[in-house]
N, C-alpha and C. Protein backbone atom coordinates (compact mmCIF):
# COMPACT_ATOMS: atom_id res chain seq x y z
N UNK A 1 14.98 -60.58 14.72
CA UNK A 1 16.33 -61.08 14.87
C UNK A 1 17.21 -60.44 13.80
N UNK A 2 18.19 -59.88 14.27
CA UNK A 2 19.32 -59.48 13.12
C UNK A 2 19.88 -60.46 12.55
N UNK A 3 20.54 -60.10 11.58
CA UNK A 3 21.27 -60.85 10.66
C UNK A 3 22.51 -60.55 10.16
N UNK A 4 23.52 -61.63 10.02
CA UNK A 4 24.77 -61.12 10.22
C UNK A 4 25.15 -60.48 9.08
N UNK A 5 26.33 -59.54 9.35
CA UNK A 5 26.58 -58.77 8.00
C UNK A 5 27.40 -59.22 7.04
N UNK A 6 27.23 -60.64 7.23
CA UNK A 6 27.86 -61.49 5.60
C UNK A 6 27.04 -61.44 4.62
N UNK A 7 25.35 -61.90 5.56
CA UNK A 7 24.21 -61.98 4.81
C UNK A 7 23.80 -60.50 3.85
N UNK A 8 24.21 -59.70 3.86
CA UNK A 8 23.81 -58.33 3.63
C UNK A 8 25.49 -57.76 2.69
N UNK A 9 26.37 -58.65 2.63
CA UNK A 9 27.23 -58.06 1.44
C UNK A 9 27.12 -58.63 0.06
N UNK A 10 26.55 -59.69 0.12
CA UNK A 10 26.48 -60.31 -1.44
C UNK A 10 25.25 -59.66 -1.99
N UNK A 11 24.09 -59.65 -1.70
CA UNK A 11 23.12 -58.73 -2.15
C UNK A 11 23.33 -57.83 -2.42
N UNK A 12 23.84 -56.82 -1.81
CA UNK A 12 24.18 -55.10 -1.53
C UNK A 12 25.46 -55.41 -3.23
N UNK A 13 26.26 -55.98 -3.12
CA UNK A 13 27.50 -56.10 -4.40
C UNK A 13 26.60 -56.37 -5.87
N UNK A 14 25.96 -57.96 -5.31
CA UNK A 14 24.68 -58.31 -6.50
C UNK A 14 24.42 -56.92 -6.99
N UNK A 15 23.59 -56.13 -6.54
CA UNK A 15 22.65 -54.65 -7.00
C UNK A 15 23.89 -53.98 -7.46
N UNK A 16 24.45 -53.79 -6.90
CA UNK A 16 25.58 -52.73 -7.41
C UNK A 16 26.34 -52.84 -8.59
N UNK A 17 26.92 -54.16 -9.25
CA UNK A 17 26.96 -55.08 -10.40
C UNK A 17 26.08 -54.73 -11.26
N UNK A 18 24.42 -55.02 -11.25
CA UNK A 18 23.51 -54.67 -11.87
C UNK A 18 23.57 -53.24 -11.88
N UNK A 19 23.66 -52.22 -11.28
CA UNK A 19 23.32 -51.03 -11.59
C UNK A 19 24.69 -50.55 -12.24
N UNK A 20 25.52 -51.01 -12.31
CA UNK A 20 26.78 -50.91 -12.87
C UNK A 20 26.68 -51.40 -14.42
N UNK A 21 26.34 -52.42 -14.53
CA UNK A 21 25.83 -52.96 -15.51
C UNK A 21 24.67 -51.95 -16.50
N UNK A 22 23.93 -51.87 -15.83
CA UNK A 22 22.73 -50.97 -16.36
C UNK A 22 23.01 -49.86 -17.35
N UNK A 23 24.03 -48.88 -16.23
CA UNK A 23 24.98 -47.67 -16.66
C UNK A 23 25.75 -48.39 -17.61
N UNK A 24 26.01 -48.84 -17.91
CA UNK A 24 27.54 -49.46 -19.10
C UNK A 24 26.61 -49.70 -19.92
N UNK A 25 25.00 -50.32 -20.44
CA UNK A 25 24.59 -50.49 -21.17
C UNK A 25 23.63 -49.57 -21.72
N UNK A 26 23.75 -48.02 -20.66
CA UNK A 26 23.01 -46.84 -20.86
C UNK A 26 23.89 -46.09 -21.77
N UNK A 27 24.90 -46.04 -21.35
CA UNK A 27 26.08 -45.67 -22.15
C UNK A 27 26.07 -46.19 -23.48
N UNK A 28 26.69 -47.02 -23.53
CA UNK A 28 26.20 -47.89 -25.01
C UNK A 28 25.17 -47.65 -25.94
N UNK A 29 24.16 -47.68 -25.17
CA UNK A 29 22.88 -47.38 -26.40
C UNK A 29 22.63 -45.13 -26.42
N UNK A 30 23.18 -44.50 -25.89
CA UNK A 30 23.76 -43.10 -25.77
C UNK A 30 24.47 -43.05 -26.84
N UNK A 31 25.75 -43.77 -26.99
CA UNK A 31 26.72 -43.81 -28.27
C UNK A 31 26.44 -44.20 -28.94
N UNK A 32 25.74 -45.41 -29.62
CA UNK A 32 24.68 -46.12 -30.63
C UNK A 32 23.95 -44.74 -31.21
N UNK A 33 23.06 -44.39 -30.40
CA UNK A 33 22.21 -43.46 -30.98
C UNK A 33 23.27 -42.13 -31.32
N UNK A 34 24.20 -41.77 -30.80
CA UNK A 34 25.26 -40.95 -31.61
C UNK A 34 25.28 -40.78 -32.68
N UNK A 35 25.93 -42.03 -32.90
CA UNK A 35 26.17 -42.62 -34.07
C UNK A 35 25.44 -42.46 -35.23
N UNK A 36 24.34 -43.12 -35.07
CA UNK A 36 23.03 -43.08 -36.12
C UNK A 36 22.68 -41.86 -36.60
N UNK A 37 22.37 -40.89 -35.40
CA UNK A 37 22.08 -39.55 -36.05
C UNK A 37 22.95 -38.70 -36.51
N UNK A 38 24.87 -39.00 -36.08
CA UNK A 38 25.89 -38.43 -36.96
C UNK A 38 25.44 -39.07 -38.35
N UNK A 39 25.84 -40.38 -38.60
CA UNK A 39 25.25 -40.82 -39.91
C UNK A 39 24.42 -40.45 -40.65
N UNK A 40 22.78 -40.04 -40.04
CA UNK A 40 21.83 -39.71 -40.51
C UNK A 40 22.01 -38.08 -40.83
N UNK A 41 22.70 -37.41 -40.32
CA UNK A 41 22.46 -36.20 -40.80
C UNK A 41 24.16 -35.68 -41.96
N UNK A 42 25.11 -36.51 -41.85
CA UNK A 42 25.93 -36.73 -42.64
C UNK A 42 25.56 -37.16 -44.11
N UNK A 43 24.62 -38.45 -44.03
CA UNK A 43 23.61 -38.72 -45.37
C UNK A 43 23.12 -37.31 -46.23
N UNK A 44 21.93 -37.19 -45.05
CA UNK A 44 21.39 -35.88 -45.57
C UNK A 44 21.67 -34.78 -46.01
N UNK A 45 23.07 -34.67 -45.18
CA UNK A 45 24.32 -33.14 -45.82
C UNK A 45 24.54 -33.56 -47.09
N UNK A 46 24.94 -34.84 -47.45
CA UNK A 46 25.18 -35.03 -48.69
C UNK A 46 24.30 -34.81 -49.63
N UNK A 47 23.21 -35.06 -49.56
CA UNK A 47 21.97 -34.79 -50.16
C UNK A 47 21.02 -33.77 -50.54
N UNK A 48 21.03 -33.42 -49.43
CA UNK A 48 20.92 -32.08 -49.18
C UNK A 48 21.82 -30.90 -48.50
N UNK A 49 22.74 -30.07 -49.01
CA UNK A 49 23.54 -28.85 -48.04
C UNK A 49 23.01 -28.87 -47.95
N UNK A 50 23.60 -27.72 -46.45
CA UNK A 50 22.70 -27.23 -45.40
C UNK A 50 22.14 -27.56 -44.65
N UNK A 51 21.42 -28.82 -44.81
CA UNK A 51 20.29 -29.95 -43.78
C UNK A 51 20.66 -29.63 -42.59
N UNK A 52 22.10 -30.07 -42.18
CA UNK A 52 22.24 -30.04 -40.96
C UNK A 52 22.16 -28.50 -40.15
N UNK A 53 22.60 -27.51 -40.67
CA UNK A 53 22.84 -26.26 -40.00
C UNK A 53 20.83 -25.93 -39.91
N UNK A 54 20.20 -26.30 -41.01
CA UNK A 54 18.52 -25.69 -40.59
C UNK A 54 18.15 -26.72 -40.03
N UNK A 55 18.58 -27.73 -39.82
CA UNK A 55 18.00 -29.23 -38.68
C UNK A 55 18.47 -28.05 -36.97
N UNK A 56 19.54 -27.85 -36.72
CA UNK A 56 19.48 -27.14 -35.81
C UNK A 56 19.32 -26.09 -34.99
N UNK A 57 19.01 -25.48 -36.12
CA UNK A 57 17.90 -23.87 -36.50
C UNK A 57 16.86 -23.76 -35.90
N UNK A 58 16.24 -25.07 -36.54
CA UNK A 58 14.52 -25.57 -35.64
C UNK A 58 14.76 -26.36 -34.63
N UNK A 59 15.93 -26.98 -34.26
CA UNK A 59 15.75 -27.28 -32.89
C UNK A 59 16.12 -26.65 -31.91
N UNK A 60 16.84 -25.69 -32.33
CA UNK A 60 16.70 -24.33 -31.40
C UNK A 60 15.92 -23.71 -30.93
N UNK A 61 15.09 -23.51 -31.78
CA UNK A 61 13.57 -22.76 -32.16
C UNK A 61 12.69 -23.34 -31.14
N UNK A 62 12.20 -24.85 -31.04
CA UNK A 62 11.62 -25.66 -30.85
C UNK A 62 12.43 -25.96 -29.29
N UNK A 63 13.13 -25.96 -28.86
CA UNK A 63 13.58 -25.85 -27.79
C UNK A 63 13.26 -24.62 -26.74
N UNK A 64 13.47 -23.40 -27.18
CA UNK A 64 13.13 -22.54 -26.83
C UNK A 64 11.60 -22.43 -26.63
N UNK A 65 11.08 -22.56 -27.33
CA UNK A 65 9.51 -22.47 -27.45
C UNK A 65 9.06 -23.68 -26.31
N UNK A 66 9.84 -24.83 -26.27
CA UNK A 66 9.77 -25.76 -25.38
C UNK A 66 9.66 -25.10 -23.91
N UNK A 67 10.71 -24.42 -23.65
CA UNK A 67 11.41 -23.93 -22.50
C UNK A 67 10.27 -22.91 -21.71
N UNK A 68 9.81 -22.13 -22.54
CA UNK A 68 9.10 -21.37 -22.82
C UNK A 68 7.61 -21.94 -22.44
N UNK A 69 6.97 -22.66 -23.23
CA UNK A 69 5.62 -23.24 -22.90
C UNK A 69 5.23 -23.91 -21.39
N UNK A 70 6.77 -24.34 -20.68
CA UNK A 70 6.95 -24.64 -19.68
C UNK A 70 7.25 -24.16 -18.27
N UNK A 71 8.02 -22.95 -18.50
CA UNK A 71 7.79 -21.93 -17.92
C UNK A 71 6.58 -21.54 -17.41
N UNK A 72 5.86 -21.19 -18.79
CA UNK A 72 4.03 -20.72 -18.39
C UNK A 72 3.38 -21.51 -17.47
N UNK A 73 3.47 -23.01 -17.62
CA UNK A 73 2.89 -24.10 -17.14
C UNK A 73 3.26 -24.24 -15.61
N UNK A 74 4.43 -23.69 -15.33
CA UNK A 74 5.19 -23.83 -13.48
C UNK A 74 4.24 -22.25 -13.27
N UNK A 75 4.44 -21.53 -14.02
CA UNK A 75 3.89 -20.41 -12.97
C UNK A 75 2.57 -20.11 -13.01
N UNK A 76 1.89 -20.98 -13.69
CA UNK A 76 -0.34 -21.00 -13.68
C UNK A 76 -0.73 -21.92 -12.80
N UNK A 77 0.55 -22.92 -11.93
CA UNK A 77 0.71 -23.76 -10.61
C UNK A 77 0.06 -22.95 -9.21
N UNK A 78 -1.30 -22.92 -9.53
CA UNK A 78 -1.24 -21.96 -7.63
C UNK A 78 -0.54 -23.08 -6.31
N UNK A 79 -0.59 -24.20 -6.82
CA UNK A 79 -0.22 -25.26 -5.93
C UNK A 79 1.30 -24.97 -5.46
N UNK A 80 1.97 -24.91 -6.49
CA UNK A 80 3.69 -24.49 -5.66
C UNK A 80 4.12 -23.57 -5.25
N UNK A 81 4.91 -23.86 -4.79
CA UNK A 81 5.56 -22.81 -3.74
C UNK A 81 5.96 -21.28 -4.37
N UNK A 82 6.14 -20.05 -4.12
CA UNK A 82 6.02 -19.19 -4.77
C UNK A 82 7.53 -19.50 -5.62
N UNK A 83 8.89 -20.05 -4.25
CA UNK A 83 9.75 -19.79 -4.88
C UNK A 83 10.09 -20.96 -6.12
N UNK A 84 8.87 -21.69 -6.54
CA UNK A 84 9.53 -22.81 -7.18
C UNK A 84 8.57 -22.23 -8.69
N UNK A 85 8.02 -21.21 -8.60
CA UNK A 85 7.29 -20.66 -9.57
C UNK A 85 8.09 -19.95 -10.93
């Protein structure tokens, strides 16, 4: 038996609220953590010049090498597709 489509707008809004919600509090803790690590590496400039410019030196580095190790790992895949290699 169907069901009328009153029954099916408060639920459908409910979820949408929540996932709305979700995002606004994904956001939030995104900018939180901003924050902290502007702070944290602002500290450390003080403390140490430079910190920050060789903090992103190696995460360059380390990114790349990331990128890289992963690469290898899609194309030793005999399982996928050639073009996803």
């Amino acid at each position: 038996m169907l069901k009328p489509e009153s029954h099916h707008a408060a639920p459908n809004r409910s979820l949408v609220e929540q996932i709305d919600s979700l995002k606004r509090e994904d956001e939030m803790l995104y900018n939180i953590l901003a924050v902290d690590v502007w702070a944290l590496a602002k500290t450390m400039d003080e403390f140490q010049p430079g910190f920050w410019a060789a903090f992103m030196k190696n995460r360059e580095r380390a990114l790349k090498r990331f990128i890289d190790e992963m690469m290898k790992a899609k194309s030793a895949n005999p399982k996928r597709p050639p073009f996803l290699r």
